[in-house]
N, C-alpha and C. Protein backbone atom coordinates (compact mmCIF):
# COMPACT_ATOMS: atom_id res chain seq x y z
N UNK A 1 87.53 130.72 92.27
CA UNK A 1 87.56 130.18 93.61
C UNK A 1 88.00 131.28 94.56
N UNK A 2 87.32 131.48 95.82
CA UNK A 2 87.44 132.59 97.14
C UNK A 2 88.13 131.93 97.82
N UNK A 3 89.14 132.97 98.54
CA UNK A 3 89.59 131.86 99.69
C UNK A 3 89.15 132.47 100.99
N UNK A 4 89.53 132.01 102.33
CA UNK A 4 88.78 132.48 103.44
C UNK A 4 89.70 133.37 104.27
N UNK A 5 88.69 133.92 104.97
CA UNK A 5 89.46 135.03 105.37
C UNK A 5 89.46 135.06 107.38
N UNK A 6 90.79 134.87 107.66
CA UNK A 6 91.35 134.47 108.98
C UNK A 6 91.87 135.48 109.71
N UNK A 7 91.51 135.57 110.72
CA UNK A 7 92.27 136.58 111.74
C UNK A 7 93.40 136.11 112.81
N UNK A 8 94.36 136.55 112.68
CA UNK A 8 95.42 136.61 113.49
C UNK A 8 95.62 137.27 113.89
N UNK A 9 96.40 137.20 115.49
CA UNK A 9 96.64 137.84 116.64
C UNK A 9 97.80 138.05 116.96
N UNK A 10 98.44 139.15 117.22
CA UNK A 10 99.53 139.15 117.95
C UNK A 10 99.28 139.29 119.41
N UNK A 11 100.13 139.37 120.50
CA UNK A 11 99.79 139.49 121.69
C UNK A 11 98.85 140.51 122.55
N UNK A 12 98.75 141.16 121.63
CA UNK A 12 98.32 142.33 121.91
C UNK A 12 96.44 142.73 120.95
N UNK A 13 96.40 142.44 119.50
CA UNK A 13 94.95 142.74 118.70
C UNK A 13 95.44 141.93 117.58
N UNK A 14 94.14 142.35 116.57
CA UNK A 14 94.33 142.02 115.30
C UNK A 14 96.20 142.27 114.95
N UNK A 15 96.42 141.06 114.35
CA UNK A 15 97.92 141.59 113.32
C UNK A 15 97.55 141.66 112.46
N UNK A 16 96.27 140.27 111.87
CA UNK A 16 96.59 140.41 109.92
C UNK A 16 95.14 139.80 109.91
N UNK A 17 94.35 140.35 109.06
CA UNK A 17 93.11 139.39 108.14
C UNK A 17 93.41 138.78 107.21
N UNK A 18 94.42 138.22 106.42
CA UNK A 18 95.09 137.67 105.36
C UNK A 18 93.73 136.81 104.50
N UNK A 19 93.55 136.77 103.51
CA UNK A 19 93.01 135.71 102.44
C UNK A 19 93.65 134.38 102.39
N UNK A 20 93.42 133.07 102.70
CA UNK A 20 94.00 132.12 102.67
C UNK A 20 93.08 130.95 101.92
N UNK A 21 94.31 130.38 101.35
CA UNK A 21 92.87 128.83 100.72
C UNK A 21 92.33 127.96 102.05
N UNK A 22 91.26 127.23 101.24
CA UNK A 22 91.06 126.17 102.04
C UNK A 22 91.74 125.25 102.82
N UNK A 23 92.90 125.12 102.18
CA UNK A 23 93.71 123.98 102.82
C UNK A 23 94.82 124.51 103.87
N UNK A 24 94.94 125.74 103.47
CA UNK A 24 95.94 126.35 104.64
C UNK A 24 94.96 126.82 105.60
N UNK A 25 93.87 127.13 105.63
CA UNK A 25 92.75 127.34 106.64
C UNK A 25 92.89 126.10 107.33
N UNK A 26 92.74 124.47 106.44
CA UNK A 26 92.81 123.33 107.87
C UNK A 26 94.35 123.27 108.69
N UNK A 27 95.05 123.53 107.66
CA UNK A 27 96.09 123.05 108.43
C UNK A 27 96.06 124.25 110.05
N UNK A 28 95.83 125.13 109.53
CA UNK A 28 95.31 126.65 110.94
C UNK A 28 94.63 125.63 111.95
N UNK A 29 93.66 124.84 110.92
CA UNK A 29 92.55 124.22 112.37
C UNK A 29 93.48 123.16 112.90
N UNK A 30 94.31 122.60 111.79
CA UNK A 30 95.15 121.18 113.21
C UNK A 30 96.11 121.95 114.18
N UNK A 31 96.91 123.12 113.01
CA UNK A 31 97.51 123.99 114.32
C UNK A 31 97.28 123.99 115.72
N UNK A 32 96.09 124.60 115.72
CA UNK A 32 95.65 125.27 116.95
C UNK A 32 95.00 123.81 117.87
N UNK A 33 94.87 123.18 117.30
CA UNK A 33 94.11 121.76 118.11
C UNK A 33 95.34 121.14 118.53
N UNK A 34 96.55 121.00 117.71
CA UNK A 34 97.29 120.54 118.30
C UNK A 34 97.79 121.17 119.65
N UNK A 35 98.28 122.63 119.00
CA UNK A 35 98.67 123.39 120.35
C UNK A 35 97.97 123.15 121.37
N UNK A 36 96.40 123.41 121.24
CA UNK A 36 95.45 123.00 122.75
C UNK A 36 96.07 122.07 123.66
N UNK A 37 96.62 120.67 122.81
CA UNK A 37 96.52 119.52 123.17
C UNK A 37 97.90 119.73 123.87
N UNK A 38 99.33 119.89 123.18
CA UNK A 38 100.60 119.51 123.37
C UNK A 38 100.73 120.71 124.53
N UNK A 39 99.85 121.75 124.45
CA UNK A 39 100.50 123.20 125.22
C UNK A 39 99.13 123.69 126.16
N UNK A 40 99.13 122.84 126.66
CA UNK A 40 97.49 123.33 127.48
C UNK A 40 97.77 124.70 128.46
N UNK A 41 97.06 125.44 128.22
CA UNK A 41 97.32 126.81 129.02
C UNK A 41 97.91 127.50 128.50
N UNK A 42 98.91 127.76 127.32
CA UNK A 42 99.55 128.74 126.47
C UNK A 42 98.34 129.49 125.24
N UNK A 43 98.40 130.30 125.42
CA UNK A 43 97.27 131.23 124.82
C UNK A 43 97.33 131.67 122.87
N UNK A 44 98.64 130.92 122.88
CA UNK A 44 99.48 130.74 121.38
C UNK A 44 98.98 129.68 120.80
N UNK A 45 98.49 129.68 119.42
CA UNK A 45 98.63 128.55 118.79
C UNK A 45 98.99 128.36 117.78
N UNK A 46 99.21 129.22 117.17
CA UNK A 46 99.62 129.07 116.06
C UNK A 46 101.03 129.35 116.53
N UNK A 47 102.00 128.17 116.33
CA UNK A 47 103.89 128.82 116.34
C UNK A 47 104.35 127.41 115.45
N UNK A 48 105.67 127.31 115.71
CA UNK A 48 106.63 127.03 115.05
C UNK A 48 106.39 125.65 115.09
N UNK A 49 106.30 124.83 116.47
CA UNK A 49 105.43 123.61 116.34
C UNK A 49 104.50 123.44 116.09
N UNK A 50 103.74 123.98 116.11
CA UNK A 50 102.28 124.00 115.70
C UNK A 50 102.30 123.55 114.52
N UNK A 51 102.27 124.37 113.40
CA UNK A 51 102.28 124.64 111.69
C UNK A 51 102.91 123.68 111.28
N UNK A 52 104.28 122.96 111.87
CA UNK A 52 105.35 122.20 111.78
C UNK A 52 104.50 121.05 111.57
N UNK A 53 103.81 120.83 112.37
CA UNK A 53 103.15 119.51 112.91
C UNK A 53 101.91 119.34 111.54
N UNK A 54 100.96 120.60 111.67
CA UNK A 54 100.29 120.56 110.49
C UNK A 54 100.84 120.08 109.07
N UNK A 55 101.88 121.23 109.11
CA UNK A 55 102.14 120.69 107.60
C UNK A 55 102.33 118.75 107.21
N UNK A 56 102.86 118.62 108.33
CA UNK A 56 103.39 117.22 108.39
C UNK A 56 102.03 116.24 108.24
N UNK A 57 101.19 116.64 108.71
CA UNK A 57 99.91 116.17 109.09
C UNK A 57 99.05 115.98 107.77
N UNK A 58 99.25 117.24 107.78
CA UNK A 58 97.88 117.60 106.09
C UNK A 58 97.91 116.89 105.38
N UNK A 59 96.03 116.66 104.76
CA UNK A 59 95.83 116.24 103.57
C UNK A 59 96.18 116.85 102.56
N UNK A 60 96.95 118.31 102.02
CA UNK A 60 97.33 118.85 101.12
C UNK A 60 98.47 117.45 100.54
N UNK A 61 97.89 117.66 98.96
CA UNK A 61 99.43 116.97 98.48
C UNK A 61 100.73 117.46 98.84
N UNK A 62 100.64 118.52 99.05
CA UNK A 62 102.23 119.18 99.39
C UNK A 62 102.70 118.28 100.75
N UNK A 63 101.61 118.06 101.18
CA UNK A 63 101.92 118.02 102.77
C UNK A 63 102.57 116.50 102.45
N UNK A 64 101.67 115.20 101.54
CA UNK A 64 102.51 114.38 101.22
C UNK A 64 103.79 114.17 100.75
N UNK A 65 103.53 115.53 100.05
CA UNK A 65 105.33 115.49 99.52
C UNK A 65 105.91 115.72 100.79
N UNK A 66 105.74 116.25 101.77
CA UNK A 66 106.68 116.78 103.01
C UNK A 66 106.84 115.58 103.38
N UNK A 67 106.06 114.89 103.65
CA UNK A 67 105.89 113.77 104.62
C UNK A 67 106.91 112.41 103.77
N UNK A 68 106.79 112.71 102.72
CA UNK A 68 107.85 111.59 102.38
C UNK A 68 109.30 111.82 101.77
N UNK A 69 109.39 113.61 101.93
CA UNK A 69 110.77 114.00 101.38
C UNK A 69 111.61 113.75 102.81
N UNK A 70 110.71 113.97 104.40
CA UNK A 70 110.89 113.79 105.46
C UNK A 70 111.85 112.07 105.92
N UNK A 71 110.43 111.36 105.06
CA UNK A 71 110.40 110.00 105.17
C UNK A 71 112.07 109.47 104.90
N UNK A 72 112.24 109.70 103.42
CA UNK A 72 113.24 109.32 103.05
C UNK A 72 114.60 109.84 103.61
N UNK A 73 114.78 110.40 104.61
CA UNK A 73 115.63 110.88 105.37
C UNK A 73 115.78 110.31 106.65
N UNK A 74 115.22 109.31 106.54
CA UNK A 74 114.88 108.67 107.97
C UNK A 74 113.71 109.28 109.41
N UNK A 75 113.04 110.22 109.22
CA UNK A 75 112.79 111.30 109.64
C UNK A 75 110.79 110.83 110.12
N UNK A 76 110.49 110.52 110.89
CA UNK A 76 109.14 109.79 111.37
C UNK A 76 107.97 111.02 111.52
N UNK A 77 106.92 111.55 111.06
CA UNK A 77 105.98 112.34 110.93
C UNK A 77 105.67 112.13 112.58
N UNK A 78 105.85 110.68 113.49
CA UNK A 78 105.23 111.24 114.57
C UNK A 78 105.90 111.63 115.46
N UNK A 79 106.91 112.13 115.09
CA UNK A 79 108.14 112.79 115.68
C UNK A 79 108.01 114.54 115.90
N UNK A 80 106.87 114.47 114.76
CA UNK A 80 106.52 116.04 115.13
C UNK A 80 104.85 115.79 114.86
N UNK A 81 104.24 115.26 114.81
CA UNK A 81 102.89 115.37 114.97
C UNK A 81 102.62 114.37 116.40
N UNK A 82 103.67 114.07 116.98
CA UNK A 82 103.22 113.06 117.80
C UNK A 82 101.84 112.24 118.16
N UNK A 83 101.58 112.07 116.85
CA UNK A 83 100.57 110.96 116.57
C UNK A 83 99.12 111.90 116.59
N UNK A 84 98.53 112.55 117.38
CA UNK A 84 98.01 113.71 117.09
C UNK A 84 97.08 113.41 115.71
N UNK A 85 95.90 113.13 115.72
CA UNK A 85 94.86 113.12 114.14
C UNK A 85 94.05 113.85 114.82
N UNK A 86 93.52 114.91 114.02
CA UNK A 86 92.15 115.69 114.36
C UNK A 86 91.28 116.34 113.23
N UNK A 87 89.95 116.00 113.14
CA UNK A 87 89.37 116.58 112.20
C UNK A 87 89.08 118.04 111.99
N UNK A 88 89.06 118.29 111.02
CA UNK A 88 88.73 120.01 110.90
C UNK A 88 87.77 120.79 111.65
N UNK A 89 88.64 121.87 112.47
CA UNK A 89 86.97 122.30 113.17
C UNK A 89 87.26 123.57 112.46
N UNK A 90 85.81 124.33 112.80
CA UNK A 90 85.91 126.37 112.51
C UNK A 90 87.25 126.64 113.39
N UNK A 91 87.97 127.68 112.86
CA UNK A 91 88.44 128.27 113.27
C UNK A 91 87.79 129.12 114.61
N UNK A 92 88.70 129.82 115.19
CA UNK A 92 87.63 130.51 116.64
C UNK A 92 87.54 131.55 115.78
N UNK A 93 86.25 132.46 116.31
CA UNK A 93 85.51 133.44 115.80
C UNK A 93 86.39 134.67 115.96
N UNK A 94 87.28 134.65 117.26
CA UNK A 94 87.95 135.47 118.06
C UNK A 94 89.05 136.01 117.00
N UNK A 95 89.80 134.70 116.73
CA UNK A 95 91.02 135.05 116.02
C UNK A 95 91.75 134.10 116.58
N UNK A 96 93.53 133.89 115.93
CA UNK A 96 94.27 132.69 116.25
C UNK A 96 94.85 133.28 116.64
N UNK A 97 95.73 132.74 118.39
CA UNK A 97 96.98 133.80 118.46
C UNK A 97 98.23 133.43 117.98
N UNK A 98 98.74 133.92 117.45
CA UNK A 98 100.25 133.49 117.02
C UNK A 98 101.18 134.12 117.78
N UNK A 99 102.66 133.06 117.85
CA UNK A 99 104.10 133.71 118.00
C UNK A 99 104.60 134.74 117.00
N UNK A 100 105.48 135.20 117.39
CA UNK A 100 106.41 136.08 117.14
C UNK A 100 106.92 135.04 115.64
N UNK A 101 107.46 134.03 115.96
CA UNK A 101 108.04 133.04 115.12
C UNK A 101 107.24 132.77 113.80
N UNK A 102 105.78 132.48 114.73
CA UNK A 102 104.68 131.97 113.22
C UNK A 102 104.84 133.37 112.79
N UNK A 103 104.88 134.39 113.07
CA UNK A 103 104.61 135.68 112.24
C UNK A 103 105.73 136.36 111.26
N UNK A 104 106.87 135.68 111.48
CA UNK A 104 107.97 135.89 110.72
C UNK A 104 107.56 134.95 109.74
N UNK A 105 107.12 133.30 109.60
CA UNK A 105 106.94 132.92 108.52
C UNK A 105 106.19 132.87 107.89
N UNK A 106 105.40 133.75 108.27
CA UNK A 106 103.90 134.22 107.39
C UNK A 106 103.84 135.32 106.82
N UNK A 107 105.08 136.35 107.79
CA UNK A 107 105.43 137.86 106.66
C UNK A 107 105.89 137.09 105.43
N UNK A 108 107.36 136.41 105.57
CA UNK A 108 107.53 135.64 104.68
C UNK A 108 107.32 135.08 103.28
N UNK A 109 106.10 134.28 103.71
CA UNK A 109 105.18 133.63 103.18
C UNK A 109 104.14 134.44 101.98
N UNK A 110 103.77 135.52 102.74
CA UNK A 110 103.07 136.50 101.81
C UNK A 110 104.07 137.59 100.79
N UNK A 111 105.09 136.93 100.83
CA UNK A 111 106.63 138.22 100.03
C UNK A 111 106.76 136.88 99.17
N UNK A 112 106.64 135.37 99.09
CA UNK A 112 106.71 134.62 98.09
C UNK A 112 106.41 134.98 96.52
N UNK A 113 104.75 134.77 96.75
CA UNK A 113 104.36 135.19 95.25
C UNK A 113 104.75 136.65 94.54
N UNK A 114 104.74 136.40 93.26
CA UNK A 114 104.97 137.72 93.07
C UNK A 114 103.48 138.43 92.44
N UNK A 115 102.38 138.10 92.63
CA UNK A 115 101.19 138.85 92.96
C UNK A 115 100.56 138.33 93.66
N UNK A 116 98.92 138.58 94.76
CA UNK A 116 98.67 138.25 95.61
C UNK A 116 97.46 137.23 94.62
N UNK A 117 97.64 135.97 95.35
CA UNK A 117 97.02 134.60 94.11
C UNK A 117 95.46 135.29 94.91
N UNK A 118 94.61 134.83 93.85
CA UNK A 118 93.51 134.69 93.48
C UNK A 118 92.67 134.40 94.91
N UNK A 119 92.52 132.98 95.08
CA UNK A 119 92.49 132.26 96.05
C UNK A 119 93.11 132.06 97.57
N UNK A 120 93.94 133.22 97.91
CA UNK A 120 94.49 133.48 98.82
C UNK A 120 95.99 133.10 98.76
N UNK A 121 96.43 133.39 99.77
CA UNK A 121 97.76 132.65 100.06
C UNK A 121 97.72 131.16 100.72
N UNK A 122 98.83 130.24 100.27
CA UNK A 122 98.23 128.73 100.02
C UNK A 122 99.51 127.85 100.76
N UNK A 123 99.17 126.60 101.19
CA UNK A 123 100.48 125.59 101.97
C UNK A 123 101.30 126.01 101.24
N UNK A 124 101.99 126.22 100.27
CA UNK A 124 103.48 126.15 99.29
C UNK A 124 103.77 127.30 100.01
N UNK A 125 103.03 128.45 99.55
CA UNK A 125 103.77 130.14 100.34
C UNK A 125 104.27 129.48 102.00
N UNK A 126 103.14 129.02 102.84
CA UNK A 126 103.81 129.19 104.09
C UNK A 126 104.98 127.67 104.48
N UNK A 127 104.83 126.94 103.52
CA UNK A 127 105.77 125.79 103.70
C UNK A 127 107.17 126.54 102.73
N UNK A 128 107.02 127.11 101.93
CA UNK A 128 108.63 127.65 101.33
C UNK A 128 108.86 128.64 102.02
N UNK A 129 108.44 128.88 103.34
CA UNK A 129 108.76 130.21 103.88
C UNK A 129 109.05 129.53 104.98
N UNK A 130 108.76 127.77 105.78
CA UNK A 130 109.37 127.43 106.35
C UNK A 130 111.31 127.34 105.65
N UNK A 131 111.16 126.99 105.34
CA UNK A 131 112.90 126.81 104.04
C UNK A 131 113.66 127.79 104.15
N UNK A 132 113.12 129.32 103.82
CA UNK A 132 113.61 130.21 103.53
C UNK A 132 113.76 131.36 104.46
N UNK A 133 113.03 131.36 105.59
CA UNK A 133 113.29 132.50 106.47
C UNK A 133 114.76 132.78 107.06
N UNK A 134 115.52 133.26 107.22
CA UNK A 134 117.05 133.33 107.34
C UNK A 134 117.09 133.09 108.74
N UNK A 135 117.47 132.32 109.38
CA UNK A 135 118.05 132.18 110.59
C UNK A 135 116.75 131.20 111.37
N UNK A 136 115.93 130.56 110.87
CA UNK A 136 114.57 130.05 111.51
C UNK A 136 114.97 129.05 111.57
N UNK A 137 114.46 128.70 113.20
CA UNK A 137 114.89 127.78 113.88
C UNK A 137 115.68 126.98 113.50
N UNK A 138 116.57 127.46 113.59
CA UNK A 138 118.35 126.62 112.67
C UNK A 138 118.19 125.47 114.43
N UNK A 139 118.09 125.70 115.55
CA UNK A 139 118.23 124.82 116.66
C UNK A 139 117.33 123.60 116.53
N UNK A 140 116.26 124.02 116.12
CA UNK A 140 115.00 123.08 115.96
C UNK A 140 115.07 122.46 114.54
N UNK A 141 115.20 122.91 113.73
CA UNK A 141 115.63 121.77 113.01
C UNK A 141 116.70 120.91 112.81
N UNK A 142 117.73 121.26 113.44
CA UNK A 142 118.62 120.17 113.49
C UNK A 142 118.28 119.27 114.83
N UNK A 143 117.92 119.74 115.88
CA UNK A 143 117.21 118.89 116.88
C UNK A 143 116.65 117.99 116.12
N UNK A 144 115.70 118.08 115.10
CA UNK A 144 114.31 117.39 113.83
C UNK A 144 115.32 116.61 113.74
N UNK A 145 116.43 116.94 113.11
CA UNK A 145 117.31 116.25 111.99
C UNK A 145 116.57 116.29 110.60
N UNK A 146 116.65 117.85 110.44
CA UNK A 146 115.27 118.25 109.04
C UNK A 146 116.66 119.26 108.73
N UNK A 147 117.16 118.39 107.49
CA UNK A 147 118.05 119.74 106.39
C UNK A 147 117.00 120.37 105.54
N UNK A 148 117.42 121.75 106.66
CA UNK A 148 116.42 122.86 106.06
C UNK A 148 116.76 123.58 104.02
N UNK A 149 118.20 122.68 103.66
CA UNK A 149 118.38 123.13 102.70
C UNK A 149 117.92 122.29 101.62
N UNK A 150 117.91 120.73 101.91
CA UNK A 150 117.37 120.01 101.23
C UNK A 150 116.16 119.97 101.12
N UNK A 151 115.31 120.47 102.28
CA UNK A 151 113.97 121.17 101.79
C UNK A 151 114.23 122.25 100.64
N UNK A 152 114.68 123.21 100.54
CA UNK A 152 114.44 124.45 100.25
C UNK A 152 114.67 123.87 98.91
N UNK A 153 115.66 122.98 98.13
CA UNK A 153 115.61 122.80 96.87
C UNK A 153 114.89 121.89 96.48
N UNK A 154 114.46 120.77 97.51
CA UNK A 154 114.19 120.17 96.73
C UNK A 154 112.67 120.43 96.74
N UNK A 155 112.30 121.19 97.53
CA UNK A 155 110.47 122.11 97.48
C UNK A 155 110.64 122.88 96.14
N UNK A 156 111.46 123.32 95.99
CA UNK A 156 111.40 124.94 95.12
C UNK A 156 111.83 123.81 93.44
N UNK A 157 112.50 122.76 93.52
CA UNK A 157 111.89 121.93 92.40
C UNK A 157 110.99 121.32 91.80
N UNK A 158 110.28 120.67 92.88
CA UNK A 158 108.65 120.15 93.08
C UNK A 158 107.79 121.56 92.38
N UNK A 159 107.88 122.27 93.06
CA UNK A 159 106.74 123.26 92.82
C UNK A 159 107.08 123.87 91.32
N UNK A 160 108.15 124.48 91.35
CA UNK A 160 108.97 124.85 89.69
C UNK A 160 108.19 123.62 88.83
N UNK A 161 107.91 122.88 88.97
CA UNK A 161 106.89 121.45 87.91
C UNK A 161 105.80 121.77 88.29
N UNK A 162 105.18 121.76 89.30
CA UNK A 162 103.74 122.42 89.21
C UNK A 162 102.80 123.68 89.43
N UNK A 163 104.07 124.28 89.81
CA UNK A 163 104.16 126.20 88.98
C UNK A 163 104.64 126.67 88.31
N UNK A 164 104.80 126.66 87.60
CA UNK A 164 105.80 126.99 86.88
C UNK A 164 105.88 128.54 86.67
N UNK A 165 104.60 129.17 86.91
CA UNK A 165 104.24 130.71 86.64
C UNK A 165 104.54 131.22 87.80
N UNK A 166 104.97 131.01 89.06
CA UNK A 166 105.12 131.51 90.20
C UNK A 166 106.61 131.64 91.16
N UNK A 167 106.86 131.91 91.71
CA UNK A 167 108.10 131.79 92.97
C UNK A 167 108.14 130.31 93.47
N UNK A 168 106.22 130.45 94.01
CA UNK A 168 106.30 129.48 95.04
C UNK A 168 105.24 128.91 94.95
């Protein structure tokens, strides 16, 4: 299996062509649709709400697991997807622009595995790199009321069962 290959932007050109799976490619496409929607006129779409919202969103199983490790915390998906459904479009041809923020958890994200997977880099890399980035948005998630630590173990247990060969 190939995975696809995405361009990201920093403010300025290309930052990264990264290899990514399929499913972290849609969650890219609700990203940026959301941003359109919640941030009309900001030239960013890919950031910290954005991805936030995706992950929460996605059909990835992971994303179910988010959505109900969330759940059981009292914690409402449309609290950060604010209700927001959109079907998958292409990505823009151009490239996505990202924050400063999305780009810390996507350096991140790609320092997870400890070789570069097959299939690209996948939701688990950039959702355990939400968990793990040191100091990321410690304001915003407690705003969430999202314990970023009870993610971090109880993700990195989940996945430890259905990776067992990997980090993440």
């Amino acid at each position: 299996m190939s995975g696809i290959k995405v361009t990201l932007l920093d403010d300025q050109d290309v930052w990264a062509e990264p290899i990514v799976t399929d499913e972290l490619a849609a969650l890219f496409s609700y990203a940026h649709q959301w941003a359109l929607v919640e941030k009309p006129g900001e030239a960013w779409t890919l950031t910290f709400s954005s991805m936030l919202a995706a992950m929460i969103a996605g059909a990835d199983p992971l994303c179910g697991w988010l959505r109900t490790h969330l759940a059981l915390r009292g914690i409402h998906s449309d609290s950060m997807t604010r209700g927001h459904k959109f079907s998958r479009q292409p990505l823009p041809p151009v490239g996505l622009k990202t924050t400063d923020s999305f780009r810390r958890a996507f350096s991140k994200a790609r320092e997870i595995p400890s070789h570069a997977p097959a299939d690209g880099l996948a939701v688990r890399h950039f959702m355990a790199a939400y968990a793990v980035v040191p100091g990321y948005h410690l304001g915003d998630f407690l705003r969430l009321h999202i314990d970023r630590r009870a993610w971090c173990i109880e993700l990195a247990e989940h996945l430890a069962t259905k990776f067992p060969n990997e980090n993440a």
